[in-house]
C-alpha atoms as a PDB file:
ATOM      1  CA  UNK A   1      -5.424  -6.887  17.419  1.00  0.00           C
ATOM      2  CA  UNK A   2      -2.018  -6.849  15.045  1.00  0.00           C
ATOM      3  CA  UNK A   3      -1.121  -5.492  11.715  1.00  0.00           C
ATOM      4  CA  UNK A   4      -1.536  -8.658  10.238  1.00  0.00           C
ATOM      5  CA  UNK A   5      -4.844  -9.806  11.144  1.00  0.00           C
ATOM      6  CA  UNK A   6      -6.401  -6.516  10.903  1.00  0.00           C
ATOM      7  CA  UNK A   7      -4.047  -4.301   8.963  1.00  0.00           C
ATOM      8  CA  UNK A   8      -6.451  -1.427   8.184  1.00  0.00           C
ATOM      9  CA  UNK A   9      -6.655  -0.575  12.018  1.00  0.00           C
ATOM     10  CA  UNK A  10      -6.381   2.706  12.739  1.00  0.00           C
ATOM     11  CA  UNK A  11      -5.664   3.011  16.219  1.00  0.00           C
ATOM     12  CA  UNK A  12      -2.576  -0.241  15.556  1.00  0.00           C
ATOM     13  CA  UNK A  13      -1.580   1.953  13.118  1.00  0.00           C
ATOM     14  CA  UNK A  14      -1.242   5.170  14.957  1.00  0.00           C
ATOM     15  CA  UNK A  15       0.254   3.270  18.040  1.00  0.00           C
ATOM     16  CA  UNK A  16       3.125   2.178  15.682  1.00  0.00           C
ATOM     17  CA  UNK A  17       3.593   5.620  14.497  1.00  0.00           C
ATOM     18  CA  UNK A  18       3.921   6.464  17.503  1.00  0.00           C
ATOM     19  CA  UNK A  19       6.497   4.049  18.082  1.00  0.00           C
ATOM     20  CA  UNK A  20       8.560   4.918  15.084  1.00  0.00           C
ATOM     21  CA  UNK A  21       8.458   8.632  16.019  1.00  0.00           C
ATOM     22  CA  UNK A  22       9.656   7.527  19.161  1.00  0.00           C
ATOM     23  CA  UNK A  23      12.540   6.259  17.559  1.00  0.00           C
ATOM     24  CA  UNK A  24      12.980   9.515  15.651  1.00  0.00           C
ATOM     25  CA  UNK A  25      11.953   7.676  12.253  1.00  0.00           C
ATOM     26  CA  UNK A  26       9.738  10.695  11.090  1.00  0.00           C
ATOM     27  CA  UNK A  27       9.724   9.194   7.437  1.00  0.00           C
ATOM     28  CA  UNK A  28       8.070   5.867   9.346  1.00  0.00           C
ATOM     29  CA  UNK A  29       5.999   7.518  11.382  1.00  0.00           C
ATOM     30  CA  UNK A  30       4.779   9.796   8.663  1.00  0.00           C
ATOM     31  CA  UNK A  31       3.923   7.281   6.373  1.00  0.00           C
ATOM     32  CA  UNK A  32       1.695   5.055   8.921  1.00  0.00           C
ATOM     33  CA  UNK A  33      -0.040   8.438   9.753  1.00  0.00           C
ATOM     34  CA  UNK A  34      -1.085   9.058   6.114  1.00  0.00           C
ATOM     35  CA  UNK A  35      -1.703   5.499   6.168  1.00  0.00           C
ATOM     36  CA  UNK A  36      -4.419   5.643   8.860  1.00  0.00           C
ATOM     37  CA  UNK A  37      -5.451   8.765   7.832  1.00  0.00           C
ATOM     38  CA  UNK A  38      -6.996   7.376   4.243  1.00  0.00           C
ATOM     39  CA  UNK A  39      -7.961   4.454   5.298  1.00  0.00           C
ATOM     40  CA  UNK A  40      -5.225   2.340   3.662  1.00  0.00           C
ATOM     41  CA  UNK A  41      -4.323  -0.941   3.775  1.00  0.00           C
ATOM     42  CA  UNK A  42      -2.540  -3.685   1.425  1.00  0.00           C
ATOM     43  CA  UNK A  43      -5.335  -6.379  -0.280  1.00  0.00           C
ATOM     44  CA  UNK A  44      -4.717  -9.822   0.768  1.00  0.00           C
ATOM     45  CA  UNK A  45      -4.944 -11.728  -2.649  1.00  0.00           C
ATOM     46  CA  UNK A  46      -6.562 -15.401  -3.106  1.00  0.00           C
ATOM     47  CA  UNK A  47      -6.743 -17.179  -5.963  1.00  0.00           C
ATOM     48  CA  UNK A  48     -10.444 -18.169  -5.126  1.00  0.00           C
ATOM     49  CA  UNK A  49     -11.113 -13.711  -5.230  1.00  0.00           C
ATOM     50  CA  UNK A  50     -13.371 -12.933  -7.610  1.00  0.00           C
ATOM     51  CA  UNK A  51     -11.342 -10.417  -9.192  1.00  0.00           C
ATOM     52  CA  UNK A  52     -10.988  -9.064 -13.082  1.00  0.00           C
ATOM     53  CA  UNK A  53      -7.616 -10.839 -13.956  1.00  0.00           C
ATOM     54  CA  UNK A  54      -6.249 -14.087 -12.479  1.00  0.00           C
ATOM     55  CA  UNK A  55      -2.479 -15.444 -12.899  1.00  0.00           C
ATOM     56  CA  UNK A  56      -1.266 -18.712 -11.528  1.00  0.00           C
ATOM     57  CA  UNK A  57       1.740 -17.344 -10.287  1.00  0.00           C
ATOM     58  CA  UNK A  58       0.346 -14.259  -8.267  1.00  0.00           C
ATOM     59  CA  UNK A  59       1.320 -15.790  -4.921  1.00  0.00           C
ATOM     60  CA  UNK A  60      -2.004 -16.388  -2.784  1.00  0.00           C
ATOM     61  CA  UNK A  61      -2.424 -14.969   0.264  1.00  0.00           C
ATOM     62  CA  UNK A  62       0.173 -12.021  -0.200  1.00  0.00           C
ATOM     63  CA  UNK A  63      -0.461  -8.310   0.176  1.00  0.00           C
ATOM     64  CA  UNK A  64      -0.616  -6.296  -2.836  1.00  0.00           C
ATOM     65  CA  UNK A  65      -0.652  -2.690  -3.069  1.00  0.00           C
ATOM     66  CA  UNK A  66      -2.147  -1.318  -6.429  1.00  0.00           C
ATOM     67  CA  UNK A  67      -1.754   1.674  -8.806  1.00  0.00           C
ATOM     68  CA  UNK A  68      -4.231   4.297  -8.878  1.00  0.00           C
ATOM     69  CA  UNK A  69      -3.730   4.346 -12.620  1.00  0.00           C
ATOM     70  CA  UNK A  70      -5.513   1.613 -12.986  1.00  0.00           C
ATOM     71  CA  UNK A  71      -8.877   3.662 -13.601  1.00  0.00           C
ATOM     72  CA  UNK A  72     -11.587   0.827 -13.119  1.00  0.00           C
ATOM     73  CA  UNK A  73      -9.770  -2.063 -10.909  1.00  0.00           C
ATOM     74  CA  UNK A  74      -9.574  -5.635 -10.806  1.00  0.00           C
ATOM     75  CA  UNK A  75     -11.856  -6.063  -7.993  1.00  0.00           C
ATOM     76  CA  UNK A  76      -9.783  -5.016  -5.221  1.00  0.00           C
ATOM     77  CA  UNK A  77     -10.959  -2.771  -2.406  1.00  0.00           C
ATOM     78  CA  UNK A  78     -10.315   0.418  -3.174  1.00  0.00           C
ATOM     79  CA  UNK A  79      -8.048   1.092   0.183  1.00  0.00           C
ATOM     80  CA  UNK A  80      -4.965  -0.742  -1.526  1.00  0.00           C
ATOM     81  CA  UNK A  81      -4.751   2.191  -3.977  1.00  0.00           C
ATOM     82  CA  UNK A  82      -2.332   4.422  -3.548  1.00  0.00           C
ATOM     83  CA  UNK A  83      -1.193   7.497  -5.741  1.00  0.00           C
ATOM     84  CA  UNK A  84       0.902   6.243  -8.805  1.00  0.00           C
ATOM     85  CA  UNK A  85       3.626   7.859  -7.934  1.00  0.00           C
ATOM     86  CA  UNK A  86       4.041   6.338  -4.711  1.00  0.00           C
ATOM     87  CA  UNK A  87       3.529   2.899  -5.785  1.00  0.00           C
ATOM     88  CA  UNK A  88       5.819   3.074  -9.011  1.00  0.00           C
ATOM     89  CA  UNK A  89       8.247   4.013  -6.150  1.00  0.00           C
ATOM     90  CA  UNK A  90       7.768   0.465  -4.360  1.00  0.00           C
ATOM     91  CA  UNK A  91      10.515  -2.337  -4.970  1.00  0.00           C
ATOM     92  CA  UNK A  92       8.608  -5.343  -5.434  1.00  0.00           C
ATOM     93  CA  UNK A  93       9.489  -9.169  -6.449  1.00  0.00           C
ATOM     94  CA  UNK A  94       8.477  -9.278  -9.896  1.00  0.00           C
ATOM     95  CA  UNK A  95      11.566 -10.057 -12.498  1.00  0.00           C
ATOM     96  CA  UNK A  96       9.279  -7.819 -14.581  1.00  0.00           C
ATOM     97  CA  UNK A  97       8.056  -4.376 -14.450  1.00  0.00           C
ATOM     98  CA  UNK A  98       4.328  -4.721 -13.007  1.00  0.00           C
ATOM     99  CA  UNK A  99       1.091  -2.413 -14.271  1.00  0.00           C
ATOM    100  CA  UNK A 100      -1.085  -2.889 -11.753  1.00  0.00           C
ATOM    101  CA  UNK A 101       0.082  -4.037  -8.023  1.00  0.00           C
ATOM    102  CA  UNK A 102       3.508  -4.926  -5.952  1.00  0.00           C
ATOM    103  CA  UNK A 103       2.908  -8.014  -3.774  1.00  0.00           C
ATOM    104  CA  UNK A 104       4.291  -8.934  -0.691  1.00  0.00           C
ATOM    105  CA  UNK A 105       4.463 -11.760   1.577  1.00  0.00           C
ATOM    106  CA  UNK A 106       3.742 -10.159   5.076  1.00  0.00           C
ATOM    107  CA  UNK A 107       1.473  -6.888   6.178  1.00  0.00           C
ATOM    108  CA  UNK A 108       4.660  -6.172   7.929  1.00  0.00           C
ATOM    109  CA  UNK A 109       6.780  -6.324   4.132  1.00  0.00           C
ATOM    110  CA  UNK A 110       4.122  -4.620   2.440  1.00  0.00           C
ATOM    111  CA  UNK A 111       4.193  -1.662   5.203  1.00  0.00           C
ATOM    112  CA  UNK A 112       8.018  -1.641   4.946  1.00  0.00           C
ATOM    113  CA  UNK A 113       8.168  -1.304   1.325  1.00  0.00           C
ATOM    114  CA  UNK A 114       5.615   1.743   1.269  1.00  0.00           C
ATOM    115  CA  UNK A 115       7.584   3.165   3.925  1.00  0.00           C
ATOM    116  CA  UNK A 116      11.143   2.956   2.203  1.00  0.00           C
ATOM    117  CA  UNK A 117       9.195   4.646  -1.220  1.00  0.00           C
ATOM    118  CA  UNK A 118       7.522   7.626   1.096  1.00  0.00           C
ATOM    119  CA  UNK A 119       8.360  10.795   0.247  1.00  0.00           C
ATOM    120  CA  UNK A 120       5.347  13.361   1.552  1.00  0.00           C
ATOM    121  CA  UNK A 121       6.010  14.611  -2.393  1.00  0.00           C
ATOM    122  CA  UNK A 122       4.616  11.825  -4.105  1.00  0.00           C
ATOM    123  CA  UNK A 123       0.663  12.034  -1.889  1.00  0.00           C
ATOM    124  CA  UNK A 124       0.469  15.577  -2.353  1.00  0.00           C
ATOM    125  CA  UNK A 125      -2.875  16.654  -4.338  1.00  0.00           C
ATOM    126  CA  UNK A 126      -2.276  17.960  -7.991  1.00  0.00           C
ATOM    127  CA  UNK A 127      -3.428  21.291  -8.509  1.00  0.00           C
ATOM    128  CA  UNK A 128      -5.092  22.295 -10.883  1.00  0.00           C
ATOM    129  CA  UNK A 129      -3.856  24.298 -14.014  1.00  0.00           C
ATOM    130  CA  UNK A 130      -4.857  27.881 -14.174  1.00  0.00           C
ATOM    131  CA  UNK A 131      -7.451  28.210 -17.004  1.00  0.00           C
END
């Protein structure tokens, strides 16, 4: 099994964790962890999806990772969300500034991209305001 025909594995994942914290890449390995952890994994778009919004020059079959801002969703799973400010961190291909998702060409590109924004900081849980 590989990344890209199966990228929501856990245990391909974990074994490339692994591999990064091998190499002493604790931002890496980090990242894949929480990764795992949630159950996360980039939505491969195609134009024939039956999603909420269509655009002819979203780029079918590339991996988009979406916004949890995005309340209600286009239609795509619900593991490609990750926390706003995480994904507003993402460099992406767009020449304009995107709302909803970051799309990439490869698992491997859209793993690399979340893994250059991580920064434990921007997954932490809010807490809640004293009343």
């Amino acid at each position: 099994m590989t990344l890209e025909s199966s990228p929501e594995d856990p245990v391909t994942l974990q074994a490339l964790a692994d591999w990064y914290e091998e190499r002493e890449q604790t931002r890496g390995a980090e990242c894949l962890r929480w990764v795992a952890s949630k159950g996360k994994a980039p939505y491969r778009h195609r134009h024939s999806d039956d999603l909420l919004h269509h655009h002819d020059t979203w780029k079918d079959g590339w991996y988009w990772w979406a916004t949890a801002r995005e309340k209600r969703g286009w239609g795509y799973p619900a593991s490609a969300v990750i926390p706003h400010p995480l994904w507003h961190e993402l460099k992406h291909t767009f020449s304009y500034d995107p709302l909803v998702f970051k799309e990439y060409p490869t698992v491997r590109a859209a793993l690399e991209a979340l893994i250059a924004a991580w920064a434990p900081g921007l997954v932490a849980a809010r807490r809640k305001k004293p009343s």
